[in-house]
N, C-alpha and C. Protein backbone atom coordinates (compact mmCIF):
# COMPACT_ATOMS: atom_id res chain seq x y z
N UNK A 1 202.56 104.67 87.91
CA UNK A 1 203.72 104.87 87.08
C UNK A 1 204.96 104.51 87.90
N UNK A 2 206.07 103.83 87.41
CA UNK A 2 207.09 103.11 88.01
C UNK A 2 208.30 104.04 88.38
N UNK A 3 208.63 104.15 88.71
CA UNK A 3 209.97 105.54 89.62
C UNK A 3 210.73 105.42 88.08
N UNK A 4 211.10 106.17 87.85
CA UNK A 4 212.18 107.05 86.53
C UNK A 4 213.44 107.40 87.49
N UNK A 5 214.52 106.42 87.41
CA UNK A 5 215.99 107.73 87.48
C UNK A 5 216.52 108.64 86.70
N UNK A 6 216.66 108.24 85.96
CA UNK A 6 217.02 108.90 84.69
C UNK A 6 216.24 110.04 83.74
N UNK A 7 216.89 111.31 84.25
CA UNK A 7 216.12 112.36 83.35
C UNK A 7 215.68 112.80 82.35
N UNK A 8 216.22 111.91 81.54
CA UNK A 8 215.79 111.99 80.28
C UNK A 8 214.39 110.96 80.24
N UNK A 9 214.75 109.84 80.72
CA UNK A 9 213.43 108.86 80.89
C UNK A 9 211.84 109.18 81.24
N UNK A 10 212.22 110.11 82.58
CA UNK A 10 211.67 111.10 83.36
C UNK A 10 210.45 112.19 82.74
N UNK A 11 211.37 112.67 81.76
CA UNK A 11 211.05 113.56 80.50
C UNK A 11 209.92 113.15 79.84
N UNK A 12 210.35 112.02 79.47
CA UNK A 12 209.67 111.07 78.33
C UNK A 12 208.56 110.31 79.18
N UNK A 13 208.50 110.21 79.83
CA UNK A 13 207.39 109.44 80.83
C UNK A 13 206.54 110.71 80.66
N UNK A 14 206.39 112.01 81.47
CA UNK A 14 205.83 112.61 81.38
C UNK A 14 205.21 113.81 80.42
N UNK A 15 206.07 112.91 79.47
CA UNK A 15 205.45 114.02 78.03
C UNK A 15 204.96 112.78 77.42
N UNK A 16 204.81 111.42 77.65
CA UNK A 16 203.44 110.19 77.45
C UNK A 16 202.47 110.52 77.91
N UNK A 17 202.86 110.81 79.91
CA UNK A 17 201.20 110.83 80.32
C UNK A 17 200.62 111.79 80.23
N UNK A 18 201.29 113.19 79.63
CA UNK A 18 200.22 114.33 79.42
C UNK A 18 199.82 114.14 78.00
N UNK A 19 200.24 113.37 76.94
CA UNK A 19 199.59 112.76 75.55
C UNK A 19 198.77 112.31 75.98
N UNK A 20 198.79 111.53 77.00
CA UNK A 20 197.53 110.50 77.18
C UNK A 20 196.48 111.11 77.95
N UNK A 21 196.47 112.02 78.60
CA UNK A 21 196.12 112.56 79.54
C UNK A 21 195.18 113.92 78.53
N UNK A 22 195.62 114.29 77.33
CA UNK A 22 195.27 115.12 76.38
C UNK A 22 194.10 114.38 75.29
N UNK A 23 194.58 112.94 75.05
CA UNK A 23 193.75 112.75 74.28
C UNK A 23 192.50 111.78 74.97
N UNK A 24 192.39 111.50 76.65
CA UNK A 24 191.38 111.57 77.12
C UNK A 24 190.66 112.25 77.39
N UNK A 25 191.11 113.60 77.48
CA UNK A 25 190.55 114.78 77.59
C UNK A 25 190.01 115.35 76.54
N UNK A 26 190.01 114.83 75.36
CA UNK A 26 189.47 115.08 73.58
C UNK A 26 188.67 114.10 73.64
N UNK A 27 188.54 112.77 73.83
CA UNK A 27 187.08 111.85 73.62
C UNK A 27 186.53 112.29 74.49
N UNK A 28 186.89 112.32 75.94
CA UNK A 28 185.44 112.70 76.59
C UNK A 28 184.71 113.85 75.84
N UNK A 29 185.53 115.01 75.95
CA UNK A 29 185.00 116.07 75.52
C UNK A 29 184.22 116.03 74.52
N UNK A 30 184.51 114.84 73.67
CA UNK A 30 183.79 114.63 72.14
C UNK A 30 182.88 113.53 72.73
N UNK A 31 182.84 112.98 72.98
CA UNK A 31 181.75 112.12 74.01
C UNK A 31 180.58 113.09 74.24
N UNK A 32 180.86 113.74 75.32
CA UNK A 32 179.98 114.67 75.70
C UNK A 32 179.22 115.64 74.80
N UNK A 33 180.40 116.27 74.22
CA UNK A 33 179.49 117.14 73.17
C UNK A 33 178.45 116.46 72.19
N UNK A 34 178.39 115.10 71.57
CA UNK A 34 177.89 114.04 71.06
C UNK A 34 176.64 114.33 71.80
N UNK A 35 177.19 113.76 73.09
CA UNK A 35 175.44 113.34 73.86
C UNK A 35 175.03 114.52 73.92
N UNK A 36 175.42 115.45 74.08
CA UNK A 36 174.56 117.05 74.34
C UNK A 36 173.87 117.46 72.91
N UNK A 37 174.63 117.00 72.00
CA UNK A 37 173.71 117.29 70.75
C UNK A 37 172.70 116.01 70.69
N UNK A 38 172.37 114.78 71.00
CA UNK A 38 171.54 114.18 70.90
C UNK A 38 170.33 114.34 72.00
N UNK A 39 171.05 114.42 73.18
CA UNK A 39 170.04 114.73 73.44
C UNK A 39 168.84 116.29 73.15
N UNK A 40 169.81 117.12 72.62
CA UNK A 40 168.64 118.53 72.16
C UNK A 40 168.30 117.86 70.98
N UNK A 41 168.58 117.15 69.95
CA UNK A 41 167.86 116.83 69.35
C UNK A 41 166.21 115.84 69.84
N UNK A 42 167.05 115.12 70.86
CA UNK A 42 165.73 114.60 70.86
C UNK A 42 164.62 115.45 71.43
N UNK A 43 165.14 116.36 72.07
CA UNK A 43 164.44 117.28 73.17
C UNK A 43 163.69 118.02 72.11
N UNK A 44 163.77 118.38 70.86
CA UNK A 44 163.55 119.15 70.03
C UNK A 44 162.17 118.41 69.38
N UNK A 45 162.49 117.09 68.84
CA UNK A 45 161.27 116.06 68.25
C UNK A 45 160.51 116.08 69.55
N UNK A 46 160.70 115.75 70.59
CA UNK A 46 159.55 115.50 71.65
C UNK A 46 159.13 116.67 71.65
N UNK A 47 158.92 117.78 71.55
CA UNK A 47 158.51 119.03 71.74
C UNK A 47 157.25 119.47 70.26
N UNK A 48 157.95 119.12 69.21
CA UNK A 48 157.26 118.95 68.31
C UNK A 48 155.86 118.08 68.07
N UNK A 49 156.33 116.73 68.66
CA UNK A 49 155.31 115.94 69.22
C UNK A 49 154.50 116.38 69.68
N UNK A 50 155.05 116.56 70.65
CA UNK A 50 153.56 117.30 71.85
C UNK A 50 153.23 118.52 71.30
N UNK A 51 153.54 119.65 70.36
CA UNK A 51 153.18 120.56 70.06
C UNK A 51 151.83 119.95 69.23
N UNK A 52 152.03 118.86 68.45
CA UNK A 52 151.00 118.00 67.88
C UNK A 52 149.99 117.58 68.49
N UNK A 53 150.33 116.90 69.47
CA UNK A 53 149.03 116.53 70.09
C UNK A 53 148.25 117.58 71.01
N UNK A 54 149.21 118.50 71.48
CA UNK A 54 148.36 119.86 72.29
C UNK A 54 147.31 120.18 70.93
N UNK A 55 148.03 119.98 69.74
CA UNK A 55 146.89 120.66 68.34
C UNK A 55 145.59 119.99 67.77
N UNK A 56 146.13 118.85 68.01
CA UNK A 56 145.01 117.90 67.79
C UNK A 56 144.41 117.81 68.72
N UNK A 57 145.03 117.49 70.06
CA UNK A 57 143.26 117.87 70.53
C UNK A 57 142.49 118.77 71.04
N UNK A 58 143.27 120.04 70.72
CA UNK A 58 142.10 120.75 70.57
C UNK A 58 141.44 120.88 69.57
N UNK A 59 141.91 120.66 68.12
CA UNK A 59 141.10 120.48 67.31
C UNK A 59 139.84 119.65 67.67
N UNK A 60 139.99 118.25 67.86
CA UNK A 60 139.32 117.17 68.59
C UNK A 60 137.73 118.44 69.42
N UNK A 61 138.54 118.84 70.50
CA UNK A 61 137.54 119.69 71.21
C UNK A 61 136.90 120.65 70.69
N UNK A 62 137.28 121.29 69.59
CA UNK A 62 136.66 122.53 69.04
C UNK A 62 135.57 121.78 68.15
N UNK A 63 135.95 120.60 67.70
CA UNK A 63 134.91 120.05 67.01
C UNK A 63 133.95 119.42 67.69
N UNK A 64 134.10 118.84 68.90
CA UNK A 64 133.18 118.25 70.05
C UNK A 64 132.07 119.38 70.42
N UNK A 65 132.79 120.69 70.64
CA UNK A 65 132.01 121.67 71.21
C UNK A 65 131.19 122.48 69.86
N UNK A 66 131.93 122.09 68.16
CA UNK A 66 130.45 122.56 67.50
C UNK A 66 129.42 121.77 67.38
N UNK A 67 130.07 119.99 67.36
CA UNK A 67 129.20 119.57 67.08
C UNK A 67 127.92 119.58 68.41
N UNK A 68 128.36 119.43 69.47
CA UNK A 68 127.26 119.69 70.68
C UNK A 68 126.54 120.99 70.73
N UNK A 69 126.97 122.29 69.64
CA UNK A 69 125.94 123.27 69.70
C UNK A 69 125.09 122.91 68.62
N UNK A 70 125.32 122.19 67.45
CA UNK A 70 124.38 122.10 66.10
C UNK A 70 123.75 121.02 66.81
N UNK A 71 123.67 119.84 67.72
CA UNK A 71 123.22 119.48 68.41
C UNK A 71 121.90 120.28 69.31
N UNK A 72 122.31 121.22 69.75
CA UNK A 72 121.79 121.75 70.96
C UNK A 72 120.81 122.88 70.27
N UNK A 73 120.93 123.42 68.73
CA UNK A 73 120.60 124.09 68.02
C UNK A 73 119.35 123.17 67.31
N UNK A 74 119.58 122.15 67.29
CA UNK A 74 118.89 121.59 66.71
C UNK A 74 117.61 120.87 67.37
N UNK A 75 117.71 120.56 68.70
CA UNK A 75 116.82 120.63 69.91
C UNK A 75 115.92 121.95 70.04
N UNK A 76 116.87 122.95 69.99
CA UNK A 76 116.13 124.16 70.07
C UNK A 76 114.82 124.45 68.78
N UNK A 77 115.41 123.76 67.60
CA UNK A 77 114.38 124.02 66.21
C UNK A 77 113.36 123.10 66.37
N UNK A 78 113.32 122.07 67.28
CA UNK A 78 112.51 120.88 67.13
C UNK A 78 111.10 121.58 68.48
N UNK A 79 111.73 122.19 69.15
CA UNK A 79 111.43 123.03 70.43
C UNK A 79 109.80 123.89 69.56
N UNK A 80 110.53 125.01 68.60
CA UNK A 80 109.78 126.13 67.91
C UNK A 80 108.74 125.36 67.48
């Protein structure tokens, strides 16, 4: 910023750079708050996701492990 003599000028210079200085301080802030909500959103779907696939496969496994006892049950009847 260029030297001000004049007090009134002075004035006015520095009631610009705290405008400017205010409304960088409002986008970032809105910047930020932006990305903080996107990212919990995404944080939120990935969680869901994987809540999915933790479900499926155990489903997957619970069905692996009946079908290997009606399997193993069925060895046993062929056995008698």
């Amino acid at each position: 910023m260029a030297k001000v003599k004049n007090p009134l000028e002075k004035i006015a210079a520095k009631a610009i750079a705290d405008k400017a200085k205010k409304l960088a301080d409002e986008a970032y802030t809105k910047a930020v708050n932006k990305s903080n909500k996107e990212a919990d959103e995404a944080y939120v779907a990935a969680e869901k996701g994987s809540n999915k696939l933790v479900t499926d496969a155990e489903a997957r496994g619970d069905k692996a492990i009946q079908d290997a006892s009606a399997k193993g049950d069925q060895q046993i009847n062929k056995i008698k």
